[in-house]
Each structure stands twice: as C-alpha cells, then as structure tokens.
C-alpha atoms as a PDB file:
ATOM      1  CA  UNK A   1      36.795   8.483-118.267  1.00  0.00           C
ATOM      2  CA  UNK A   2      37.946  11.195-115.775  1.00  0.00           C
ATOM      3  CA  UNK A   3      37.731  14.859-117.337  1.00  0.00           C
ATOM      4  CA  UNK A   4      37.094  18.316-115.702  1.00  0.00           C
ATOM      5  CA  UNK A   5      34.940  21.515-116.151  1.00  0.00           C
ATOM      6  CA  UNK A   6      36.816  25.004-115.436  1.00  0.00           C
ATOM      7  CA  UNK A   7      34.282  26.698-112.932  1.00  0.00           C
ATOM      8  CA  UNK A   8      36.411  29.884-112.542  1.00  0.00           C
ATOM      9  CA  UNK A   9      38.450  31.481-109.539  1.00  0.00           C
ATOM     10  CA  UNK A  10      35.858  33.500-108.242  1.00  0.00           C
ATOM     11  CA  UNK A  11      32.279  33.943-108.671  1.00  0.00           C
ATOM     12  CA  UNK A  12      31.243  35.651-112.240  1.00  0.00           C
ATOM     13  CA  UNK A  13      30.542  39.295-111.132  1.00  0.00           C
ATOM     14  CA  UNK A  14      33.609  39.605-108.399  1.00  0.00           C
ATOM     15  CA  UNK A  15      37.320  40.743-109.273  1.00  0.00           C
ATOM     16  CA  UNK A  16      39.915  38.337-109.062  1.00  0.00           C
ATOM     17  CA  UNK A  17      43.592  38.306-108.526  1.00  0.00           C
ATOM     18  CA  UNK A  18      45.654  38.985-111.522  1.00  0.00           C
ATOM     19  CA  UNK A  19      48.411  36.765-113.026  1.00  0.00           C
ATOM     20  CA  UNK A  20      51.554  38.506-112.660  1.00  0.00           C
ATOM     21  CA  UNK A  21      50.525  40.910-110.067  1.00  0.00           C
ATOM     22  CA  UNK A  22      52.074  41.279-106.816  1.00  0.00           C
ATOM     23  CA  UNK A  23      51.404  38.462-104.676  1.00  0.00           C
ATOM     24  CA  UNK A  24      49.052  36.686-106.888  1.00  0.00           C
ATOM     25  CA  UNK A  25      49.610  32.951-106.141  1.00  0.00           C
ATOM     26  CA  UNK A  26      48.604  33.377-102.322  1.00  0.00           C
ATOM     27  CA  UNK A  27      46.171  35.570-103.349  1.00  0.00           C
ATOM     28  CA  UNK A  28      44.661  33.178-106.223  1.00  0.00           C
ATOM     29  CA  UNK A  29      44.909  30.418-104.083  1.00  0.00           C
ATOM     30  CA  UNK A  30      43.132  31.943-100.944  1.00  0.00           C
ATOM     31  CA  UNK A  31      40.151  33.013-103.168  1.00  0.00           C
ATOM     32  CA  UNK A  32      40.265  29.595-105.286  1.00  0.00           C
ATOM     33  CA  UNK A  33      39.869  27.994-101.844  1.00  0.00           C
ATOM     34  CA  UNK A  34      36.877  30.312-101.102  1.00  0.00           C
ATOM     35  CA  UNK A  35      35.386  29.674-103.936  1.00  0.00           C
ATOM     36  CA  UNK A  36      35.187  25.735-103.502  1.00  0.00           C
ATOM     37  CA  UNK A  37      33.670  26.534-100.041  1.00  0.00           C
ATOM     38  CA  UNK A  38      30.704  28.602-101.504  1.00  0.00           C
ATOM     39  CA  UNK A  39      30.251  26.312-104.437  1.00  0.00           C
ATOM     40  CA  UNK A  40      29.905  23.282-101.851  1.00  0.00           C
ATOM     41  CA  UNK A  41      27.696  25.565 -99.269  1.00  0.00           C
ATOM     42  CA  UNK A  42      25.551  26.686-102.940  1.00  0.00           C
ATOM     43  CA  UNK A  43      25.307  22.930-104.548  1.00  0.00           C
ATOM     44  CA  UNK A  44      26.034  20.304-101.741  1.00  0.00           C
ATOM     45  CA  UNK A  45      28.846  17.904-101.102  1.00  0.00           C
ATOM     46  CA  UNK A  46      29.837  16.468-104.243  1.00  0.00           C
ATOM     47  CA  UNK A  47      28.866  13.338-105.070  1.00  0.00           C
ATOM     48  CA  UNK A  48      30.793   9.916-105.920  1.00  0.00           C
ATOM     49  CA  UNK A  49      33.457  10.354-108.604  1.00  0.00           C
ATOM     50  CA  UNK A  50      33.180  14.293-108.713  1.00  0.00           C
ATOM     51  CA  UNK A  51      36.041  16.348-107.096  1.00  0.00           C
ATOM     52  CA  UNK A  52      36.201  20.327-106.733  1.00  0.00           C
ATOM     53  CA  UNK A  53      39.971  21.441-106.860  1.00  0.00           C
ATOM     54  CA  UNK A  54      42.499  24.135-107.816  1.00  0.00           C
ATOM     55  CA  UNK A  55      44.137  23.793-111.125  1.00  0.00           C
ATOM     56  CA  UNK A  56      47.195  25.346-112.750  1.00  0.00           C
ATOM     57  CA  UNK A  57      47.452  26.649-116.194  1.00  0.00           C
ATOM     58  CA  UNK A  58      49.926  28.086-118.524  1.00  0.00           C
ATOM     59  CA  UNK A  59      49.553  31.572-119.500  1.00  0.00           C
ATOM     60  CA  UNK A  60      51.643  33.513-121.432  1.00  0.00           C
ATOM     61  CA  UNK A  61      51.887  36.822-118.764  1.00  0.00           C
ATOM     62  CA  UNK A  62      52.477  33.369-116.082  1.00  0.00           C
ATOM     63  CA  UNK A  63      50.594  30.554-114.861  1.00  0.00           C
ATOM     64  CA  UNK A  64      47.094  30.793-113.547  1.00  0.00           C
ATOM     65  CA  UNK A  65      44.527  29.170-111.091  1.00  0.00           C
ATOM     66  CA  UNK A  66      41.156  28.132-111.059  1.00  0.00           C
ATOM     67  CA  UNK A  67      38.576  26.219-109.483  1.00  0.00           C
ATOM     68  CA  UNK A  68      37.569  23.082-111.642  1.00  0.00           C
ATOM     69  CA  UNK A  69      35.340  20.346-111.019  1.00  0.00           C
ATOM     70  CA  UNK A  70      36.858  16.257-112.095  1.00  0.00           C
ATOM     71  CA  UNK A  71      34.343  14.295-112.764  1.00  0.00           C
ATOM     72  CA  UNK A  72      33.882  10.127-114.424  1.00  0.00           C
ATOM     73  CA  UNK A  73      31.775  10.104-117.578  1.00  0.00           C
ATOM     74  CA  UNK A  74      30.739   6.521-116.080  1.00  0.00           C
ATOM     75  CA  UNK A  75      29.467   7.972-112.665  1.00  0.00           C
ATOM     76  CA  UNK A  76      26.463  10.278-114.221  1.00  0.00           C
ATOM     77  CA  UNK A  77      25.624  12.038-111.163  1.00  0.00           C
ATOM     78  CA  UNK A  78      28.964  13.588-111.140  1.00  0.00           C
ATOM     79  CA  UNK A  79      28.524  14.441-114.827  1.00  0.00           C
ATOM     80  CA  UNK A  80      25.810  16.326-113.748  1.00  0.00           C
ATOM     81  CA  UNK A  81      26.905  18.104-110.743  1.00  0.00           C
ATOM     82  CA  UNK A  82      30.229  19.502-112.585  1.00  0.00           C
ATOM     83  CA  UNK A  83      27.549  21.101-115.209  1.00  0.00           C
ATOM     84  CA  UNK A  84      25.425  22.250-112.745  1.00  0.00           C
ATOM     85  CA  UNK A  85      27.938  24.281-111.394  1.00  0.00           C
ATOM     86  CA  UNK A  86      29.401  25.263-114.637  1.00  0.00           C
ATOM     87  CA  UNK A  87      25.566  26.659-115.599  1.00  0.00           C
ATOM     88  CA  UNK A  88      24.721  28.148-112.335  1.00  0.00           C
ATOM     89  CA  UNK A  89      27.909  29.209-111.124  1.00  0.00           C
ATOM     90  CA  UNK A  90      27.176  31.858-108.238  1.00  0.00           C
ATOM     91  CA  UNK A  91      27.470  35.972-109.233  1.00  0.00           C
ATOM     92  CA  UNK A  92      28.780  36.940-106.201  1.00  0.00           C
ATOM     93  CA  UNK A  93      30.190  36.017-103.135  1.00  0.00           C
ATOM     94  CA  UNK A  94      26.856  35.460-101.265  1.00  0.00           C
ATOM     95  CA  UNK A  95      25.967  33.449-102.954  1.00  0.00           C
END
C-alpha cells in the first residue's frame, strides 16, 4: 500500500516561509525543492517504490507545502528510507 511520511519544508533548525506571507508559494516551493536536493545529496537516491515530493495541505491561515517521502509498505527498503529521513532529517542546510 502506497502511504507517505511528512519530512518538513526545510531542515529542523532553519526558518521557513510562512503561509500567508507575501510571496510564500514561490518561496515554499523554491526551498521545498532545496530541501529534496539535500535530503538526496544526505541519504542517496531513493530506492524502488520510494518518491521525495512536494505536498499541499490545508491550513486554516491557507494552504501549505512540504517535502514528503511516498513510499509501498510491500517494497521494505523504501519503508525504510522514508523513516530514515523522517529520524535523521538534516538541522541545517549543510547538511
């Protein structure tokens, strides 16, 4: 069964674009997209049935992005990458 893991739009310890602030979705979306790069650069490609991407979510201030990793509950390497990532997620942006 496909299912994701939210990873986060940015790495724990940096700021992040706001919902509702003034240009957040290219702003979101930029550092979404740099985030995927650094998680792939940190932990590798990702493996059969696992698949980083950008997600939308409903908020009530607007919707939201982050970074989540798909995964297939019959593919167990990708099971385990997408909770790698959620348990070592990077601080900052080196890494």
């Amino acid at each position: 069964m496909r299912d994701f893991i939210n990873i986060g739009c940015t790495p724990l310890d940096e700021d992040c674009a706001q919902v509702g602030s003034k240009n957040y979705l290219p702003r979101a979306m930029n550092e979404c997209g740099k985030f995927i790069h650094l998680l792939q650069k940190t932990f590798g490609p990702e493996p059969e049935g696992a698949r980083l991407a950008i997600k939308s979510f409903p908020h009530d201030f607007g919707t939201y992005h982050e970074v989540v990793c798909w995964f297939d509950d019959d593919l167990p390497e990708s099971v385990k990458y997408a909770y790698k990532l959620e348990a070592e997620t990077p601080a900052t942006w080196e890494g």
